[in-house]
Protein backbone atom coordinates (compact mmCIF):
# COMPACT_ATOMS: atom_id res chain seq x y z
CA UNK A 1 77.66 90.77 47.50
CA UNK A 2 74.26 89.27 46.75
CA UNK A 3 72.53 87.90 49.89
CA UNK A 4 69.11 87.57 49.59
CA UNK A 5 67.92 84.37 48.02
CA UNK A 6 71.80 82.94 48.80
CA UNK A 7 71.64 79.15 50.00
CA UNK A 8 73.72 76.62 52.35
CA UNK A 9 75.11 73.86 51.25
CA UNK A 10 71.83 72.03 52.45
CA UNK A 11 70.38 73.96 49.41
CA UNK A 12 68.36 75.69 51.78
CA UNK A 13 67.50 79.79 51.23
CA UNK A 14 69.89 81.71 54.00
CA UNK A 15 68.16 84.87 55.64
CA UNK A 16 69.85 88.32 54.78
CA UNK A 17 69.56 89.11 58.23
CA UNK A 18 71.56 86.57 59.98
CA UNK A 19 73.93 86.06 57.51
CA UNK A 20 74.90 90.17 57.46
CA UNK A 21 75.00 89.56 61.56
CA UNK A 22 77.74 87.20 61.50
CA UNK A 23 79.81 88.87 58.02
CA UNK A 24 79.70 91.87 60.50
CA UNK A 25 80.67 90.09 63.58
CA UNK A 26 83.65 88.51 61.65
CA UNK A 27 84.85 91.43 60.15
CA UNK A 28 84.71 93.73 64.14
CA UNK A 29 86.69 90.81 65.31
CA UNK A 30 89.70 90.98 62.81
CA UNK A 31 89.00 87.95 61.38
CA UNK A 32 88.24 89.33 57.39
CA UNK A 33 88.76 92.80 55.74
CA UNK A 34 87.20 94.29 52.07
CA UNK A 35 88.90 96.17 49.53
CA UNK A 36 87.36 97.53 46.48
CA UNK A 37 89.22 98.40 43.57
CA UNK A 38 88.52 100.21 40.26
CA UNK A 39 89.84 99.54 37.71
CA UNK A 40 92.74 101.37 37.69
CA UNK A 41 93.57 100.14 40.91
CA UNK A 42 93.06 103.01 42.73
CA UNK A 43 91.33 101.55 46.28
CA UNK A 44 87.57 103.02 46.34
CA UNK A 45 86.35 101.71 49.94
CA UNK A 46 87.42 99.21 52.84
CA UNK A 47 85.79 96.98 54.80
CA UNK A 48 86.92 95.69 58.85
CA UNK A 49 89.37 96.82 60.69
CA UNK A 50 91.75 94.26 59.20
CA UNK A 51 91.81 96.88 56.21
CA UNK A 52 91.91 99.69 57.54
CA UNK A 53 95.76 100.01 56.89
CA UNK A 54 94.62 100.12 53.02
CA UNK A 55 94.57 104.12 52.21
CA UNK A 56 91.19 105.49 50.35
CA UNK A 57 91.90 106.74 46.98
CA UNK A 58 95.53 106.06 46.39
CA UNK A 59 96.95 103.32 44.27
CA UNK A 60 96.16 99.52 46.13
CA UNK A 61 100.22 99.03 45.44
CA UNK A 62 100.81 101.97 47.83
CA UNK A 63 99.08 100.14 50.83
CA UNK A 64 100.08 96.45 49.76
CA UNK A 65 103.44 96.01 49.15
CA UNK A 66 103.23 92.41 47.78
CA UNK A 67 101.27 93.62 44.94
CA UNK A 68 103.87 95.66 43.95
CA UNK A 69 105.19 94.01 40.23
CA UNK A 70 101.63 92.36 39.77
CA UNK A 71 99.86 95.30 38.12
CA UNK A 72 100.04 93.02 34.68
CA UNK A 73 98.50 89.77 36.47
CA UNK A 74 95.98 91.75 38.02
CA UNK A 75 94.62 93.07 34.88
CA UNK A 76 94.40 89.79 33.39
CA UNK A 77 91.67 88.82 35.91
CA UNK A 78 89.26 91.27 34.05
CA UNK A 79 89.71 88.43 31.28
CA UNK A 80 89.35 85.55 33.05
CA UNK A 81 86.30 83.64 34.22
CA UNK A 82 86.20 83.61 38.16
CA UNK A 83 90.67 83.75 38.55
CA UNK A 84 91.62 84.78 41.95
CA UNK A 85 95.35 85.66 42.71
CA UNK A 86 95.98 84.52 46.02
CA UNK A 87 99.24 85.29 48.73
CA UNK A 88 99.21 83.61 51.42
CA UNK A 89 100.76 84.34 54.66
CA UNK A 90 101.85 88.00 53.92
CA UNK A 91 103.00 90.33 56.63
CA UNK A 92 100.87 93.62 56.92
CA UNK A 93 102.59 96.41 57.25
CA UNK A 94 100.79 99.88 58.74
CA UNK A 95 102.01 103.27 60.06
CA UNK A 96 101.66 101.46 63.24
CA UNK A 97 103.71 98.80 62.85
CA UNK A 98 102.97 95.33 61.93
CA UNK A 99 99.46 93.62 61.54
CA UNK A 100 98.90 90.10 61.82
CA UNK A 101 99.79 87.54 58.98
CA UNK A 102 96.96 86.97 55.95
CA UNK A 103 96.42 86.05 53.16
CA UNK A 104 95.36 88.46 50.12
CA UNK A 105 92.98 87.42 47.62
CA UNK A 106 92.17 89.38 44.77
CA UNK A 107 89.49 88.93 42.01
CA UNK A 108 87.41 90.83 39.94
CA UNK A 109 83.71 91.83 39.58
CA UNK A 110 82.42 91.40 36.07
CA UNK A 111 79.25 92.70 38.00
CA UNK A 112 80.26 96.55 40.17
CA UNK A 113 83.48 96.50 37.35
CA UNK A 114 86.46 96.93 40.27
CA UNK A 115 88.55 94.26 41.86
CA UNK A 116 87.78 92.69 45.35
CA UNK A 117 90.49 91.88 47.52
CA UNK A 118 89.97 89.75 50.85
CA UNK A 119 91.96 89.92 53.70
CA UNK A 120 91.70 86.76 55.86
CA UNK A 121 93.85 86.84 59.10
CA UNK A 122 95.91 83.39 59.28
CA UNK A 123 98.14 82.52 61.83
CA UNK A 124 101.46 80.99 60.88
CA UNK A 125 102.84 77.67 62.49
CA UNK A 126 105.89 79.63 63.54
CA UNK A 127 103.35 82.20 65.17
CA UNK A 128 101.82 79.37 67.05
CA UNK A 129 105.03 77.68 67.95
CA UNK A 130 106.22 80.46 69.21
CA UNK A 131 103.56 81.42 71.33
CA UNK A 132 102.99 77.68 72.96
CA UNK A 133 106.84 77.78 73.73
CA UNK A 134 106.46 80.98 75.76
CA UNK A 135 103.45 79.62 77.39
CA UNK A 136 105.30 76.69 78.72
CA UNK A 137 107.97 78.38 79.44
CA UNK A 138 106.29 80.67 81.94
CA UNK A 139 104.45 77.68 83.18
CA UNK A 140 107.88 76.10 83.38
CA UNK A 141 109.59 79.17 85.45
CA UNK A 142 106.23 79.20 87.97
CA UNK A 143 106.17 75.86 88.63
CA UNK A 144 110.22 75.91 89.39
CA UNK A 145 109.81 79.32 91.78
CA UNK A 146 106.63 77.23 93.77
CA UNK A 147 108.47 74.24 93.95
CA UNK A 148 112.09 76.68 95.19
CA UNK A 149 109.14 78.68 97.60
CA UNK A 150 107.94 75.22 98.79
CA UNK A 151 111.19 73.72 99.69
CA UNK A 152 112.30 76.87 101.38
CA UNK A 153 109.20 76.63 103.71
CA UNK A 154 109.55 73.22 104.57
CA UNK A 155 113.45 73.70 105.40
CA UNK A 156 112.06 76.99 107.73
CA UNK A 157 109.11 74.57 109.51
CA UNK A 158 111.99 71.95 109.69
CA UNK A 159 114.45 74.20 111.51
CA UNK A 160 111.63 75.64 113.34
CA UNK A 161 110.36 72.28 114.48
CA UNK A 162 114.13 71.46 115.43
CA UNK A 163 114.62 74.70 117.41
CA UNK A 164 110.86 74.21 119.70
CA UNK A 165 112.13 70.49 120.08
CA UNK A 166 115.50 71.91 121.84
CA UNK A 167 113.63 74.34 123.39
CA UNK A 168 111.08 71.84 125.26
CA UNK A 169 114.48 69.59 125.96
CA UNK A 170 116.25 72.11 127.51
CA UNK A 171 113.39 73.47 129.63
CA UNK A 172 112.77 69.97 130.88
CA UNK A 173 116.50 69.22 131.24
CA UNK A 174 116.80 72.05 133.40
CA UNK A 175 113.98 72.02 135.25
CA UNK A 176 114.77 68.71 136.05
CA UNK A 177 118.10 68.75 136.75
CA UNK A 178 117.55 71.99 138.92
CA UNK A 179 115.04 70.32 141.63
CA UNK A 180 118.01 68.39 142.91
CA UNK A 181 120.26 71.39 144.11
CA UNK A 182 116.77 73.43 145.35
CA UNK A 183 116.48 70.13 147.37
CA UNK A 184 119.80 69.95 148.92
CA UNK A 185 119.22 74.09 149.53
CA UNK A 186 116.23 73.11 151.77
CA UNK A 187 117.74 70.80 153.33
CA UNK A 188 120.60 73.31 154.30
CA UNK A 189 118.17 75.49 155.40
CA UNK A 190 116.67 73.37 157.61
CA UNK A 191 119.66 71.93 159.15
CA UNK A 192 120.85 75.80 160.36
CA UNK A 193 117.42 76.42 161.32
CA UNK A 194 118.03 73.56 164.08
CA UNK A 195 121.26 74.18 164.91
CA UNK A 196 120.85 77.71 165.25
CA UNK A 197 118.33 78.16 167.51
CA UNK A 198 119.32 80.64 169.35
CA UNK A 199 120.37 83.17 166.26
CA UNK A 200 119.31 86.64 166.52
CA UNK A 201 116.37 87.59 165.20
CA UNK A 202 117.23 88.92 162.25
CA UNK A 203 119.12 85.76 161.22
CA UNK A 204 116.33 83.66 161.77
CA UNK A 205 114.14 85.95 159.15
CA UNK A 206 116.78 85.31 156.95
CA UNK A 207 116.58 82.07 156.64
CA UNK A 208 112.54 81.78 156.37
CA UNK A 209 113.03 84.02 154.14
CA UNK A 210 115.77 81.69 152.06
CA UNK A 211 113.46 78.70 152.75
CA UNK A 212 110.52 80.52 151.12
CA UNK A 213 112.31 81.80 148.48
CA UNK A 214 113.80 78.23 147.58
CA UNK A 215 110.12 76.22 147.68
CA UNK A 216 109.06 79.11 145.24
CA UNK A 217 111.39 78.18 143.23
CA UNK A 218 111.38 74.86 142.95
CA UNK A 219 107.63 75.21 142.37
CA UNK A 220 108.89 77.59 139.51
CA UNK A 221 111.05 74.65 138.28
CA UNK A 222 108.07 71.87 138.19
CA UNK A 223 105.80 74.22 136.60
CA UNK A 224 107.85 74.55 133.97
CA UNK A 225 108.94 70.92 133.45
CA UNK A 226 104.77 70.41 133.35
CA UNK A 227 104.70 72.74 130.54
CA UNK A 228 108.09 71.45 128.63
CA UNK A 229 106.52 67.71 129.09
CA UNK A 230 103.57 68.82 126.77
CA UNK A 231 103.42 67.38 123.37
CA UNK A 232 101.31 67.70 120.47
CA UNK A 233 98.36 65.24 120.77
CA UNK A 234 100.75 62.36 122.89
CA UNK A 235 97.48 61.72 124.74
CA UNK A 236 94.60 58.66 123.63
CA UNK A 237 91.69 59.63 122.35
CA UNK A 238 88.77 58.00 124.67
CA UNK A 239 85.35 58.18 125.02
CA UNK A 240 84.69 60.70 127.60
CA UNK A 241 81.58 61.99 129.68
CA UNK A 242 82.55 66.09 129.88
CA UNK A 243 79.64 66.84 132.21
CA UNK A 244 80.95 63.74 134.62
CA UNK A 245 84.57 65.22 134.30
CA UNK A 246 83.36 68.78 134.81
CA UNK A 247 81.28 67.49 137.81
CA UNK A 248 84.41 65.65 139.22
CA UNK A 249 86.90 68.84 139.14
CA UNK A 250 84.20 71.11 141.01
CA UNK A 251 83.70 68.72 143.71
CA UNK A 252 87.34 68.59 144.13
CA UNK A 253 88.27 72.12 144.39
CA UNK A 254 88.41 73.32 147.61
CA UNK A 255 86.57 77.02 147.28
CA UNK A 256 85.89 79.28 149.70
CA UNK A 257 81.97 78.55 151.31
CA UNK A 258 80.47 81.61 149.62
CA UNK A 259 81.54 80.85 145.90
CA UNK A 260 79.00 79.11 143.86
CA UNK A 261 80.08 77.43 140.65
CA UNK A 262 77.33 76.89 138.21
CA UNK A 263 77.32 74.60 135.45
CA UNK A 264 75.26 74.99 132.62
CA UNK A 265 75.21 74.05 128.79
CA UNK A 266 75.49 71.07 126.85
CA UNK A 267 77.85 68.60 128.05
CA UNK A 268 78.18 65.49 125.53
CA UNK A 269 80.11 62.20 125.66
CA UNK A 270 82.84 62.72 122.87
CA UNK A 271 85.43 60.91 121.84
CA UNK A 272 88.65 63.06 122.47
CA UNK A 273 91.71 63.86 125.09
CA UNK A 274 90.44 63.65 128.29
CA UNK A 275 93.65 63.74 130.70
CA UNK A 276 94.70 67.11 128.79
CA UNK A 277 90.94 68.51 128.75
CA UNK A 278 90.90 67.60 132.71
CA UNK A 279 93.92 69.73 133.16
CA UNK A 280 92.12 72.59 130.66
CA UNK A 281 89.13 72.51 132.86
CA UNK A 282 90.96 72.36 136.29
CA UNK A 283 93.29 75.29 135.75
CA UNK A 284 90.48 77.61 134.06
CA UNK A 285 87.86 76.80 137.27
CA UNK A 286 91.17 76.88 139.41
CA UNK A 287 92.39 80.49 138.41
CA UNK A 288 88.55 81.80 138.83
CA UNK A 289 88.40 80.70 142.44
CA UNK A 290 92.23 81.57 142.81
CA UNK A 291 91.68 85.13 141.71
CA UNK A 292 88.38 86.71 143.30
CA UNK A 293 88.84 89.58 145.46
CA UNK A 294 85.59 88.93 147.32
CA UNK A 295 84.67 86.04 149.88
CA UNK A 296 81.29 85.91 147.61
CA UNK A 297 80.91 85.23 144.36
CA UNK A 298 79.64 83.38 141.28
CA UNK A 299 81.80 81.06 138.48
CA UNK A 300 79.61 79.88 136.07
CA UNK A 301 81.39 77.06 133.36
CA UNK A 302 78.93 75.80 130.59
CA UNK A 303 79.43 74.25 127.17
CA UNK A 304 77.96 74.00 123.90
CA UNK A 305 78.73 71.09 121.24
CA UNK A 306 79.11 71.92 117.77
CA UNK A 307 80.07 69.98 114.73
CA UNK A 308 83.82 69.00 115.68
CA UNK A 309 84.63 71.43 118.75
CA UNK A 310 83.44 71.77 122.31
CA UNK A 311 82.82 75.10 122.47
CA UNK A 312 84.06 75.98 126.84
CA UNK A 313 83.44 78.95 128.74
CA UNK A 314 84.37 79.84 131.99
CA UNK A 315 82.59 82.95 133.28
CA UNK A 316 82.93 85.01 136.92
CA UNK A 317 82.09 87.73 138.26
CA UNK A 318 85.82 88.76 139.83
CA UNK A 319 87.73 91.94 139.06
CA UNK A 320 88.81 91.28 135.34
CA UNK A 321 91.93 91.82 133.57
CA UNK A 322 92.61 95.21 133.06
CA UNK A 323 93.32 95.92 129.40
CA UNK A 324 97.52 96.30 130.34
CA UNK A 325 97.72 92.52 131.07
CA UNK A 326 95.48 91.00 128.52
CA UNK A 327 98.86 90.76 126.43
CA UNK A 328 100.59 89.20 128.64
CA UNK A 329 98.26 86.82 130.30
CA UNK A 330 98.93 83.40 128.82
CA UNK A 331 102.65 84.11 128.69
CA UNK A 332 104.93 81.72 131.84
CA UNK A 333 105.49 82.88 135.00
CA UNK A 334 102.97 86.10 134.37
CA UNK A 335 100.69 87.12 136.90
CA UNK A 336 97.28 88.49 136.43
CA UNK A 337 96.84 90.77 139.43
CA UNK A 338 100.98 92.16 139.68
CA UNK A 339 99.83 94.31 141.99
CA UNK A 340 97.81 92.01 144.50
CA UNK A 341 99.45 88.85 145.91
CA UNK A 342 97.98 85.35 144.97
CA UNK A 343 99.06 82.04 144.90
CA UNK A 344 100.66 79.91 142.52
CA UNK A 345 103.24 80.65 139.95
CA UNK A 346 101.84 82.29 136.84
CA UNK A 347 101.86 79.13 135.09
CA UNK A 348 98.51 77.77 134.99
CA UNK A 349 96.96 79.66 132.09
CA UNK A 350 100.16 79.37 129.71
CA UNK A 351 99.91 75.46 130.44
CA UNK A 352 96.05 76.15 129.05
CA UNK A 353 97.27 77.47 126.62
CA UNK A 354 99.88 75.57 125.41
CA UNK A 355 97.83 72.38 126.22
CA UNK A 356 94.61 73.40 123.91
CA UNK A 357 96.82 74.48 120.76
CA UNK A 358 98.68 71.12 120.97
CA UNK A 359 95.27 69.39 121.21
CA UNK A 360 94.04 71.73 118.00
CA UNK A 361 92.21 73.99 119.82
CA UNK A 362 92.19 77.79 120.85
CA UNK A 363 91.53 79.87 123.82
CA UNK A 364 90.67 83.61 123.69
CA UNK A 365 89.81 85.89 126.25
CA UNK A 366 86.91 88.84 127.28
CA UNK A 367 87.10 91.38 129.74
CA UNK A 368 85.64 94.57 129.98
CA UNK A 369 87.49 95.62 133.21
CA UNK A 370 88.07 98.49 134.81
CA UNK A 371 84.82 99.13 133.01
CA UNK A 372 82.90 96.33 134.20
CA UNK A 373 83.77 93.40 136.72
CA UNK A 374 84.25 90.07 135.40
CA UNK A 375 86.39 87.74 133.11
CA UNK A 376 85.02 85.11 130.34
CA UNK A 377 87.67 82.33 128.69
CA UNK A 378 86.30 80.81 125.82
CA UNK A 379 87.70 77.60 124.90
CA UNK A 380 87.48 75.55 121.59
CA UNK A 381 88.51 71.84 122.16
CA UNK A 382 88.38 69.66 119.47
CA UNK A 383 86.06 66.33 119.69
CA UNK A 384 86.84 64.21 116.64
């Protein structure tokens, strides 16, 4: 094939160089094969792996079947002026199995005497058909298992949602309904306190013992119907002053005269959910003071604003959590210390808890204790 000196269309001169770069290129990638052919049709050389499945030095017939019957029409191309048999869309056939469609073209070369077929790989319509209906097909099948996936979650969230929802009613149902009867109990109790004064010792214990035993419950019971009442962001949003709230809950609490709370940070007006955050803040400052095993210490609470959460900690220097009861620390009616006693009901930090994930938020823990004294919470509220 004569390069140099070959032009474009444009008439002008293409360089050899190029023009063998993309021949070469074209023929790596399937797209074209070479045959040559003597004159007795016996194949002399190939060209791209599209013809490769042509043997070297057999008869061309051998390796394309579709030639077979056309020795006569070839040989009349060694008469003609520039004639080119052409097949189109023939099925190659290898030892491996089937090539791609092409179509054969076959002249000859008045110039190197042999025949020159070109293989050029075509794709059928059926081919294509075929292969766009499989694509949408599997698109077809994914979309339908997504949309079968996506129905299935929301009918799990749904019956989820349902179940929590029966949950909370129950819980405040009960805790509700409860209070009555632990009221009439009291009253009982104090009614054979009085009539009874004279009881044996013994009997007497008994029923402080009853009495306590019933206000601890019904503590129990309006603990829980605080923590059953909670729903997901019921609260208004309202512009709030966190180091005036902050300020307001220390001054309130009622710690012993050698505690100092500290507190330090960054304490912006936000717009958020103050009544809940109040509640946040109380218990957190309230379960520091609440759980120190010294008459001395220090509770430090500071804050840091970032670009939609109010980052909270509450620091002190108590005994920690020992690693046994980290688990379980935000769970109801769990206390920290088991094995000291304190008061309240075990409640506070799973009403943090359960507060700050309704608001959007999270709450995690660090303690290094018995290693090192000492408990941080750190608190993400949300502020927009």
């Amino acid at each position: 094939m004569p390069l140099t000196g070959d032009t474009s269309n444009s008439g002008r001169p293409l360089a050899a160089a190029p023009l063998m770069t993309a021949v070469r290129l074209l023929a790596e990638r399937d797209v074209y094969g070479l045959v040559w052919v003597g004159a007795d049709l016996v194949v002399d050389s190939t060209y791209g792996n599209l013809a490769r499945f042509v043997a070297i030095g057999e008869p061309l017939t051998s390796s394309v079947y579709a030639l077979v019957g056309m020795e006569g029409d070839i040989a009349a191309l060694q008469t003609g002026s520039g004639d080119v048999i052409e097949l189109p869309d023939v099925t190659l056939v290898t030892d491996k199995g089937r090539r791609p469609r092409a179509t054969l073209s076959i002249s000859w070369s008045k110039d190197d005497l042999s025949y020159i077929l070109l293989v050029a790989r075509t794709e059928s319509r059926s081919d294509l058909e075929v292969e766009l209906t499989a694509q949408m097909r599997a698109r077809l099948i994914a979309e339908s298992e997504l949309a079968s996936k996506t129905r299935e979650l929301q009918r799990v969230n749904l019956e989820l949602e349902r179940a929590n929802s029966d949950l909370e009613s129950y819980a405040s149902v009960m805790s509700h309904d409860l209070q009555s009867p632990m009221r009439v109990l009291r009253y009982t109790l104090d009614d054979l306190d009085r009539v009874t004064p004279d009881a044996a010792p013994e009997a007497r214990a008994t029923i402080g013992k009853l009495r306590q035993l019933s206000q601890r419950m019904t503590e129990m019971l309006s603990a829980l119907l605080d923590y059953a009442s909670i729903t997901k962001k019921s609260d208004a949003i309202e512009r709030t002053d966190t180091r005036t709230l902050v300020q307001t809950i220390v001054s309130s609490m009622d710690a012993p005269p050698g505690m100092t709370i500290v507190i330090a940070g960054n304490w912006p007006v936000v717009e958020t959910m103050a009544a809940p955050l109040d509640l946040v803040l109380r218990n957190l400052i309230d379960n520091a003071v609440k759980h120190h095993d010294r008459s001395t210490g220090h509770i430090e609470i500071a804050a840091q604003a970032g670009h939609d959460n109010l980052k909270i900690t509450v620091s002190d220097d108590g005994p920690g959590i020992p690693p046994e009861h980290r688990d379980v620390a935000f769970l109801p009616f769990r206390k920290l210390r088991p094995d000291r006693p304190s008061p309240g009901q075990g409640m506070g930090l799973a009403l943090v808890r359960r507060t700050i994930e309704s608001a959007g938020g999270d709450i995690n823990l660090d303690s290094r204790a018995p290693a090192a004294r000492g408990t941080v919470f750190i608190v993400r509220w949300p502020i927009r």
